[in-house]
Protein backbone atom coordinates (compact mmCIF):
# COMPACT_ATOMS: atom_id res chain seq x y z
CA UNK A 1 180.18 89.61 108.38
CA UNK A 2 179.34 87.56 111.86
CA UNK A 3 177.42 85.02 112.32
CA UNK A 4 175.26 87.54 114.64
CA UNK A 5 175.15 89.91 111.66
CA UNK A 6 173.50 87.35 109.38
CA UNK A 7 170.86 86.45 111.39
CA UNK A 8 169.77 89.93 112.46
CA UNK A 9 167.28 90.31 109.55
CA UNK A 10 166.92 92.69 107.12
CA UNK A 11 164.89 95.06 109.42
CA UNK A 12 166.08 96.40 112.25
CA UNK A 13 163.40 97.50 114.72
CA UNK A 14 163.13 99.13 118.15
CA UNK A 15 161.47 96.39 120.53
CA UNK A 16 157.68 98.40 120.27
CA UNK A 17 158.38 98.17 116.25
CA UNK A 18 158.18 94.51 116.38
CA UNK A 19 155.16 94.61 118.73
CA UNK A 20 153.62 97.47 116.01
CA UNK A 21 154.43 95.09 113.26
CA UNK A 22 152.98 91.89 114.74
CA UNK A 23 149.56 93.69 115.49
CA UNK A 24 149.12 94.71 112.07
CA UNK A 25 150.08 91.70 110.10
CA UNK A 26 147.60 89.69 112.72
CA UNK A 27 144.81 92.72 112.13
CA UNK A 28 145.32 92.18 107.91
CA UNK A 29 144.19 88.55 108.90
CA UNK A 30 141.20 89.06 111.14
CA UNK A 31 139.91 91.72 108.54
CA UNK A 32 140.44 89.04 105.69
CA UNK A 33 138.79 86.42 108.04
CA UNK A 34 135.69 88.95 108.48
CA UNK A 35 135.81 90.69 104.93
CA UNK A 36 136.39 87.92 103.00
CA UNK A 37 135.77 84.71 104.38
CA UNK A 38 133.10 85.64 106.70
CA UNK A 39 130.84 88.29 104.77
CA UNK A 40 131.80 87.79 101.51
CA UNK A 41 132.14 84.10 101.39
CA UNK A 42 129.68 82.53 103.62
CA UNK A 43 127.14 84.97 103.68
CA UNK A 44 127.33 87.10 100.71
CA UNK A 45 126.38 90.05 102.07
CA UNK A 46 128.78 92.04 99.50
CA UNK A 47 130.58 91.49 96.26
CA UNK A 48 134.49 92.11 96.05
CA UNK A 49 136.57 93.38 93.37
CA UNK A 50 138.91 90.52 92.22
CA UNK A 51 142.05 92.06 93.51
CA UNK A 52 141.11 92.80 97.18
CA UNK A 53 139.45 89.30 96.78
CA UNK A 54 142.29 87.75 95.42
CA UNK A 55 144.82 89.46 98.24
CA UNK A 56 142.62 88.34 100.88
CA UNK A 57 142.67 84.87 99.47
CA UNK A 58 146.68 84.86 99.03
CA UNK A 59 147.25 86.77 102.61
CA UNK A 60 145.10 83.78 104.17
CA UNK A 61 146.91 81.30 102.31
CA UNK A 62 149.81 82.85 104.02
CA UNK A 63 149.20 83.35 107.61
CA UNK A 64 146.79 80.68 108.07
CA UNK A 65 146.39 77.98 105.37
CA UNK A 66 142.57 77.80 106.03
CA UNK A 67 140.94 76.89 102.49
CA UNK A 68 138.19 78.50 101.70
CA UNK A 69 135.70 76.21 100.68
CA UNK A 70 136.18 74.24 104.36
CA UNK A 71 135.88 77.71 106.27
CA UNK A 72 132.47 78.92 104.42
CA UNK A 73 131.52 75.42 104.48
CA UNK A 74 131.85 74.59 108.37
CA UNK A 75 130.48 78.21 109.18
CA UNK A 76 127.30 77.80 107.17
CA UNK A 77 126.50 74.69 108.82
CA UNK A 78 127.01 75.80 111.96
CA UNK A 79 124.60 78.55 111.48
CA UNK A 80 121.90 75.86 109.88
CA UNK A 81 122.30 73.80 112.77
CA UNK A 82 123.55 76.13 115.67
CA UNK A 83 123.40 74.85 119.00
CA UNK A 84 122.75 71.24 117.98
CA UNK A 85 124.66 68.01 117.82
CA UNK A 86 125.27 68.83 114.35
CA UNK A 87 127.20 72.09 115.32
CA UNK A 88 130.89 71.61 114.23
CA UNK A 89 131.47 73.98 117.27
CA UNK A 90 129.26 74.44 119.67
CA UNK A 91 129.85 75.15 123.33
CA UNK A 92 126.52 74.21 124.27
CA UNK A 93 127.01 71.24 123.09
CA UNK A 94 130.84 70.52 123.75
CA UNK A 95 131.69 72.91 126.58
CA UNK A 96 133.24 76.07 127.02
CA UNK A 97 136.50 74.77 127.57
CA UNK A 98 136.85 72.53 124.56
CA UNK A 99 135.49 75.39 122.06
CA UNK A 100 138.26 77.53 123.88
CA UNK A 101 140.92 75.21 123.96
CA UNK A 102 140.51 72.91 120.59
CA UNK A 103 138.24 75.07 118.87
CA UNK A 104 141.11 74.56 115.74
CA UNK A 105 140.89 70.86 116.34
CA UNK A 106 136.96 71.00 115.84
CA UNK A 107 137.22 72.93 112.63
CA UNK A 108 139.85 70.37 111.17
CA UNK A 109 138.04 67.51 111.84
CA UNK A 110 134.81 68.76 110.70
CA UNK A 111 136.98 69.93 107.66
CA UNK A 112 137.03 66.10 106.92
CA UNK A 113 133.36 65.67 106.54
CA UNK A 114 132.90 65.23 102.59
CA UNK A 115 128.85 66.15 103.26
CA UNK A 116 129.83 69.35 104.85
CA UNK A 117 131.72 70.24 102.06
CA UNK A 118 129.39 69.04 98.95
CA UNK A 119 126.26 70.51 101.01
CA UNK A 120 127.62 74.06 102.31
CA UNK A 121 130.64 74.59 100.51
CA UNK A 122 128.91 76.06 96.87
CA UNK A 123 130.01 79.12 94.95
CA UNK A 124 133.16 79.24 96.87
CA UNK A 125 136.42 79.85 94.18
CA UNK A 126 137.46 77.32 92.06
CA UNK A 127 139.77 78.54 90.10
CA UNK A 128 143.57 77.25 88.88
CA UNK A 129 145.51 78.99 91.64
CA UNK A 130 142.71 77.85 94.22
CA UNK A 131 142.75 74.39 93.09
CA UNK A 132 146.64 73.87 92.40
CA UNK A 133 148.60 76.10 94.86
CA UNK A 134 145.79 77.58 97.87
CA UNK A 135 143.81 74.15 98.81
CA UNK A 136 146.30 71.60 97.03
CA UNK A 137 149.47 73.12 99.48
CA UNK A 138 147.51 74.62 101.57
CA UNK A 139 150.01 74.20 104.18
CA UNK A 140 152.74 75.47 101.86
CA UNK A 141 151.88 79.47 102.92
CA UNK A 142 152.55 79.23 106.29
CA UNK A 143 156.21 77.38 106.05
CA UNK A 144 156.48 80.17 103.33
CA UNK A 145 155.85 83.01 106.00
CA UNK A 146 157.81 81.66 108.54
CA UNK A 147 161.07 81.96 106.10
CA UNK A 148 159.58 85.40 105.01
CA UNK A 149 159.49 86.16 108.47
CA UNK A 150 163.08 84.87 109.30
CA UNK A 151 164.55 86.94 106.59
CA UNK A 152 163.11 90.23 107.03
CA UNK A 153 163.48 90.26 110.93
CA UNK A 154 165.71 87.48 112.18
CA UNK A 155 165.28 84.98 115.18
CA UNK A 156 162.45 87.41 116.49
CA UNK A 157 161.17 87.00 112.80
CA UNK A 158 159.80 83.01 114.82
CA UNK A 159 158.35 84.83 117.20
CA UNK A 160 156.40 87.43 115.06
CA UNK A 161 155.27 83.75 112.82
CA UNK A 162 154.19 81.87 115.85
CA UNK A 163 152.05 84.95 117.05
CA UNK A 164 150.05 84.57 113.77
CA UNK A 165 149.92 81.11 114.34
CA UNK A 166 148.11 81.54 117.19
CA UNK A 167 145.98 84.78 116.89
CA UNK A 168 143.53 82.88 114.75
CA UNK A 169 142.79 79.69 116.83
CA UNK A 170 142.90 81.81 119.71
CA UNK A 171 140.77 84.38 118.90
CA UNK A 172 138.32 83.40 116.06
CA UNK A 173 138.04 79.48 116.57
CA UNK A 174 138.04 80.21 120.40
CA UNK A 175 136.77 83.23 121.64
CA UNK A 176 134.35 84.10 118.62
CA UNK A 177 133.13 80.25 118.69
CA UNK A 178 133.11 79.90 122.09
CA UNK A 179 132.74 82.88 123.91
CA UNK A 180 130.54 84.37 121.75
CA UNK A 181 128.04 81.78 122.31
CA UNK A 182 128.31 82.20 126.30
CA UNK A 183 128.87 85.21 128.12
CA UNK A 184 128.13 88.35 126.98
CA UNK A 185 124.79 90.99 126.18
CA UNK A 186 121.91 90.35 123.35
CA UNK A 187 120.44 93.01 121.58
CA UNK A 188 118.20 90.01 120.24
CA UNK A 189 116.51 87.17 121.19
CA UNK A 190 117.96 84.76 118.45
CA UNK A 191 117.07 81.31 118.13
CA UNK A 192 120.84 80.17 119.03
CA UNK A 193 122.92 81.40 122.74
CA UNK A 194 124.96 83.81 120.51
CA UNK A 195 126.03 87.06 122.37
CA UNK A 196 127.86 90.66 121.99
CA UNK A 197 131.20 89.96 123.85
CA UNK A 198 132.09 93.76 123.45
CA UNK A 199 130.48 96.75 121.97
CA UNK A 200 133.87 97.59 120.21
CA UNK A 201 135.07 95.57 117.33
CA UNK A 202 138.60 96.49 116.81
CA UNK A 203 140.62 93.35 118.08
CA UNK A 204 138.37 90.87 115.81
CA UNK A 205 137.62 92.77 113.25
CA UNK A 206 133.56 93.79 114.47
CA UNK A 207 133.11 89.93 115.02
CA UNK A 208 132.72 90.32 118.60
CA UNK A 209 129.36 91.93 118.02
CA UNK A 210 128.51 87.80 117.35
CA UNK A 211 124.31 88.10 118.43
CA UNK A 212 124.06 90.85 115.92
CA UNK A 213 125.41 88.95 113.10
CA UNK A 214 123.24 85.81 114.37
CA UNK A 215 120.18 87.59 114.48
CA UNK A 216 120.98 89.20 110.33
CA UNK A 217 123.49 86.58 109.51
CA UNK A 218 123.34 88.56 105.87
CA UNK A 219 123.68 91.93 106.67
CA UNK A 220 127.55 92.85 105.65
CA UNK A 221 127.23 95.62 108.99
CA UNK A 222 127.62 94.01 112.72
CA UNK A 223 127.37 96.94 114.58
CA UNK A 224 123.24 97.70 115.64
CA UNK A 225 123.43 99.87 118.29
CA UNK A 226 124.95 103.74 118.33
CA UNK A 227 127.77 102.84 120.80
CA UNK A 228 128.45 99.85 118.78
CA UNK A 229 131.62 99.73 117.13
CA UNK A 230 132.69 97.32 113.71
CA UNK A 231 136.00 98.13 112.11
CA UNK A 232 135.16 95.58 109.39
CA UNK A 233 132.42 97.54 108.26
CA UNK A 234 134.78 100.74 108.36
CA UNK A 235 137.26 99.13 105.57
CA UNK A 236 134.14 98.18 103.93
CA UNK A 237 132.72 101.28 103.52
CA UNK A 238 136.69 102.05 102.49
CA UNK A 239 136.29 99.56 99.71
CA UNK A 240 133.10 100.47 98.52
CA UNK A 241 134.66 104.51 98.10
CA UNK A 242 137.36 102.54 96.13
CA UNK A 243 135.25 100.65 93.75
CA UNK A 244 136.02 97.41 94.82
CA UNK A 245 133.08 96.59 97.44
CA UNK A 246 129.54 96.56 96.73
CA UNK A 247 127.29 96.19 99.65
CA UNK A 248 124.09 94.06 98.80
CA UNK A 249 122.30 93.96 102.06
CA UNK A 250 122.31 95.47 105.97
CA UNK A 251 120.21 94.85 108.88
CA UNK A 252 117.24 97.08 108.43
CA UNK A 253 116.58 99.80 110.37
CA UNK A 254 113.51 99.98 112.78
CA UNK A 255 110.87 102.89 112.72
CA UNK A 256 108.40 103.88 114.86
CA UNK A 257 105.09 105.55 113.90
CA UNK A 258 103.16 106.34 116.97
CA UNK A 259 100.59 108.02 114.88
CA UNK A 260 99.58 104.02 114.06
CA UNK A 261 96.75 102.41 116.52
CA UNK A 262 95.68 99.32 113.73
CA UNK A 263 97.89 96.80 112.38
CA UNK A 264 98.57 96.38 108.75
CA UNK A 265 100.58 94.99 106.29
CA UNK A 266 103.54 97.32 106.73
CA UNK A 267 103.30 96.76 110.59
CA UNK A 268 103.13 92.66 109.95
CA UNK A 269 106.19 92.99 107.61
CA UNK A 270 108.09 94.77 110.06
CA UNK A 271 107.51 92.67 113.19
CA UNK A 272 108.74 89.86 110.92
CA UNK A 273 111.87 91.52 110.31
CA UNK A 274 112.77 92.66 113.58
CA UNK A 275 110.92 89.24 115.24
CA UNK A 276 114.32 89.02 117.39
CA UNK A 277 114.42 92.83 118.58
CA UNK A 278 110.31 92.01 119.67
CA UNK A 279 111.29 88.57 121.29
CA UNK A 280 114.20 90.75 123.18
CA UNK A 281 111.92 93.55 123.97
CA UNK A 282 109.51 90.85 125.24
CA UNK A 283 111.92 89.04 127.23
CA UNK A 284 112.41 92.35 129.12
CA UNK A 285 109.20 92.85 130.33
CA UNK A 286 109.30 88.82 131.43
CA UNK A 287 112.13 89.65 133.57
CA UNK A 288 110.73 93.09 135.00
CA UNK A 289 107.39 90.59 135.79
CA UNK A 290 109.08 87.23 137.18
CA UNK A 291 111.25 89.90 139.32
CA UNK A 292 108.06 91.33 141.00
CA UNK A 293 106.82 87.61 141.15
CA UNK A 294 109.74 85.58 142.53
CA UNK A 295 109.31 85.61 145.72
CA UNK A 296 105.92 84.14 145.34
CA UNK A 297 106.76 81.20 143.20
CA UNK A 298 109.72 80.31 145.24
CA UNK A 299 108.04 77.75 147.91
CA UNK A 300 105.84 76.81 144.39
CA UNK A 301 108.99 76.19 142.23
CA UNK A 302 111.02 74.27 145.42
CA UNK A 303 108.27 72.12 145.67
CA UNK A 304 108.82 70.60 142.24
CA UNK A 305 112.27 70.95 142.21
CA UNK A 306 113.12 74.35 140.67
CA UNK A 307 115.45 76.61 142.12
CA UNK A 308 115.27 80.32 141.42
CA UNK A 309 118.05 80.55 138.58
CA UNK A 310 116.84 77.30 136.85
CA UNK A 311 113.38 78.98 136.34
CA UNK A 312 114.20 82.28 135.55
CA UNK A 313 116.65 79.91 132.69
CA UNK A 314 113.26 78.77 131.72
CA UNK A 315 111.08 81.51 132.05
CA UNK A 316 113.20 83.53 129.74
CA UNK A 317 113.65 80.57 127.22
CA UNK A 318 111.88 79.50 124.04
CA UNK A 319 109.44 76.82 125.10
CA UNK A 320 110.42 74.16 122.31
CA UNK A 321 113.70 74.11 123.75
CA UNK A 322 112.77 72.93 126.87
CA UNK A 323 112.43 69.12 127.67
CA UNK A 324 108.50 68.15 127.82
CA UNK A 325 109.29 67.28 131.58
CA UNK A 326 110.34 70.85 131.87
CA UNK A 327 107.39 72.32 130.07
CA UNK A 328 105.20 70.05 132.14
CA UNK A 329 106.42 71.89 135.18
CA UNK A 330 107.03 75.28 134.86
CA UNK A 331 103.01 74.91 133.37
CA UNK A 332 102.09 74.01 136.90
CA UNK A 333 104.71 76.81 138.70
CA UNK A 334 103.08 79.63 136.11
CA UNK A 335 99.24 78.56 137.06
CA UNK A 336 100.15 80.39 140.55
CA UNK A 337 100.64 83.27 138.58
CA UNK A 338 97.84 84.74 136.69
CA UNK A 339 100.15 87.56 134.79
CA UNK A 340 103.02 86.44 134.43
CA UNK A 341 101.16 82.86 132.89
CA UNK A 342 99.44 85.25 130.91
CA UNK A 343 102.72 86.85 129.22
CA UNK A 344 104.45 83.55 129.29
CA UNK A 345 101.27 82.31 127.16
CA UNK A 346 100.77 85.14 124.91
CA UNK A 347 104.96 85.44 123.87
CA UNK A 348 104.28 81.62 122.59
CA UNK A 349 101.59 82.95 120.73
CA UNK A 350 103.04 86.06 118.94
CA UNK A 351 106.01 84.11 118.07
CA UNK A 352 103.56 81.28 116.18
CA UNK A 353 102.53 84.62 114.00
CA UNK A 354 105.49 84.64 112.20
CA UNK A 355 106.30 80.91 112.10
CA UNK A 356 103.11 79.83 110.34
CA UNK A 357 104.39 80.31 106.69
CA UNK A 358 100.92 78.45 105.25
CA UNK A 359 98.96 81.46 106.19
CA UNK A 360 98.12 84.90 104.07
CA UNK A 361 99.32 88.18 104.49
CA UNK A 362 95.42 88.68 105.40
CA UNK A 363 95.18 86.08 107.82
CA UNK A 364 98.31 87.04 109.18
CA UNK A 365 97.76 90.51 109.98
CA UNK A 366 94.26 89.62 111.52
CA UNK A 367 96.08 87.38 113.69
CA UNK A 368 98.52 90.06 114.88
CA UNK A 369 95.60 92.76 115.25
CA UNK A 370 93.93 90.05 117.26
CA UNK A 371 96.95 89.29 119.76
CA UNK A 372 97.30 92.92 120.09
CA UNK A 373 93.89 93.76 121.33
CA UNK A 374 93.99 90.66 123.38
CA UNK A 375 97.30 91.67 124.76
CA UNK A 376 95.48 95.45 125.14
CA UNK A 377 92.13 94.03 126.97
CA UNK A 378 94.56 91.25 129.02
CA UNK A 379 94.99 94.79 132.47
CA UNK A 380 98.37 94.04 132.55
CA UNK A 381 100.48 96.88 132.38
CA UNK A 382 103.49 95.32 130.50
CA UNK A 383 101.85 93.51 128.00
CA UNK A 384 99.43 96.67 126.85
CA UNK A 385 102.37 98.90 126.81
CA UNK A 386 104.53 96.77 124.41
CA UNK A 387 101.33 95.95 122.54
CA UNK A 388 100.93 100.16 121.72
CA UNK A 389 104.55 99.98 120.68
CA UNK A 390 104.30 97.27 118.48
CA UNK A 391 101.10 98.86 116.38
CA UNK A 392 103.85 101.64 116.15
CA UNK A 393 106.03 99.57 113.94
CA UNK A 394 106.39 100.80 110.52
């Protein structure tokens, strides 16, 4: 035998084999990133049987020697304190560029933090293997793989390793963590910049439907919309046929009774759930208004230093995260506007519904009935139409 011989592998493969081979191997990984780590872990949005849980926790050990405690850890606190200084990776806050490019070197060194851990790392496994093999060598799987990988395929066998390498820093530490909290569409107006990179999942695993997940963090299904696509909820619903899933919570669904024209309990409860579909439906009709209104607050805005992008930026935005100075003057551009102050006013309003938690369901539902007919009475077009729709909620 050759020396050429030896170090072809055991598998021979056509060129497009190896290609075939490398996508599924990095696929397995993104679906026990999302599965696992992601739904199961952090969120718990579904039990798992102990062997699918188990495999996921050994393939992970292999092809990316993340430990599971640190990833559920740094992803729960980044969801507690999203877009703030306290974000282990927020573009926002450290660029688009850094997320993108050291979004791996941002996990390890938040990794490091003991409070992280002790504070966000609970319930996570704890177990022999995960103690001893899995978080004591954690680095142990991936030197493992690579001779795996050497083995079964030869010199290309590096290649195939240092694509896996990759595919996770790349695509979930980078694009998931950084684009997915810059460019892209919202179904929701969450309390974070997250956004829907694509409408179809397949690549990361239904993670790239990132504002859905932020606005129902614990719903184990990503996908909202009918064109929206999540493969992770596909092998879910695989597992769950299997035995070896059990879903424990979705994003609920939103009905519409038109018959309604009071607001009740039921309508209260559901404008709560589906605050950030409202806020989004809201925003909408801000945009449709400040569009008819632009050209009018232009000189207004100029005077005091606004150009046209920065206030539609702040138009759009949730007052309290705008500096006081910033308040202080879009207050004076909106006073030229009678309806579009109006709307701008009453959105601050119907969001304080929901955020007084020291109020009764009674109280609460008054309030809401109030805004409504205030909203209704207010002879602008926009705000009485989304007024009737929200009455419809049920």
């Amino acid at each position: 035998m050759d020396i050429v011989s030896a170090l072809s592998g055991l598998i021979d493969l056509p060129w497009w084999g190896y290609i075939v081979i490398t996508l599924i191997m990095t696929h397995i990984t993104i679906a026990s990133i999302t599965i696992f780590l992601h739904r199961h872990q952090a969120h718990r949005a579904l039990d798992l049987h102990p062997v699918p849980s188990h495999f996921f926790r050994f393939w992970l050990w292999l092809t990316t020697g993340m430990v599971t405690k640190e990833w559920t850890a740094i992803h729960r606190k980044h969801h507690a304190k999203c877009e703030s200084l306290d974000d282990p990776h927020s573009p926002q806050i450290f660029g688009i560029k850094k997320v993108l490019a050291e979004g791996s070197e941002l996990y390890r060194l938040e990794s490091k933090n003991k409070e992280t851990m002790e504070r966000y790392g609970h319930g996570t496994p704890d177990d022999w293997i995960e103690r001893n093999i899995y978080t004591k060598y954690s680095a142990s799987g991936v030197g493992l793989l690579l001779i795996i990988n050497f083995i079964l395929f030869g010199p290309i066998g590096i290649t195939i390793w240092a694509v896996q390498m990759l595919w996770t820093p790349i695509f979930a530490a980078g694009v998931i963590n950084g684009v997915g909290h810059y460019w892209g569409y919202r179904n929701f107006q969450a309390e974070d910049a997250s956004r829907n990179i694509v409408p179809w999942g397949i690549l990361i695993g239904g993670e790239e439907l990132h504002n859905n997940h932020h606005a129902y963090p614990t719903s184990a299904r990503l996908s909202n919309k009918w064109y929206e696509f999540d493969i992770g909820w596909l092998y879910i619903r695989l597992l769950e046929m299997m035995g070896w899933a059990t879903v424990k919570k979705v994003a609920p669904k939103l009905n519409l009774d038109k018959s309604k024209t009071v607001c009740d309990f039921d309508t209260l409860q559901a404008v709560i759930s589906h605050r950030y579909e409202v806020l989004a439906k809201y925003t909408q009709s801000l945009k449709s208004m400040l569009k008819n209104e632009i050209d009018h607050l232009k000189d207004v805005a100029s005077h005091h230093g606004i150009d046209g992008t920065t206030l539609k930026r702040w138009v759009l935005a949730d007052a309290k995260t705008l500096q006081e100075e910033e308040r202080a003057k879009l207050s004076l551009v909106l006073s030229k506007t009678r309806n579009l102050d109006k709307a701008y006013t009453m959105r601050e309003e119907l969001m304080a519904i929901w955020q007084r938690s020291t109020a009764s369901k009674d109280e609460l539902v008054k309030q809401l009935e109030d805004w409504c007919h205030r909203a209704e009475e207010s002879g602008i077009e926009a705000l009485q139409q989304f007024s009737r729709r929200l009455r419809s909620y049920a």
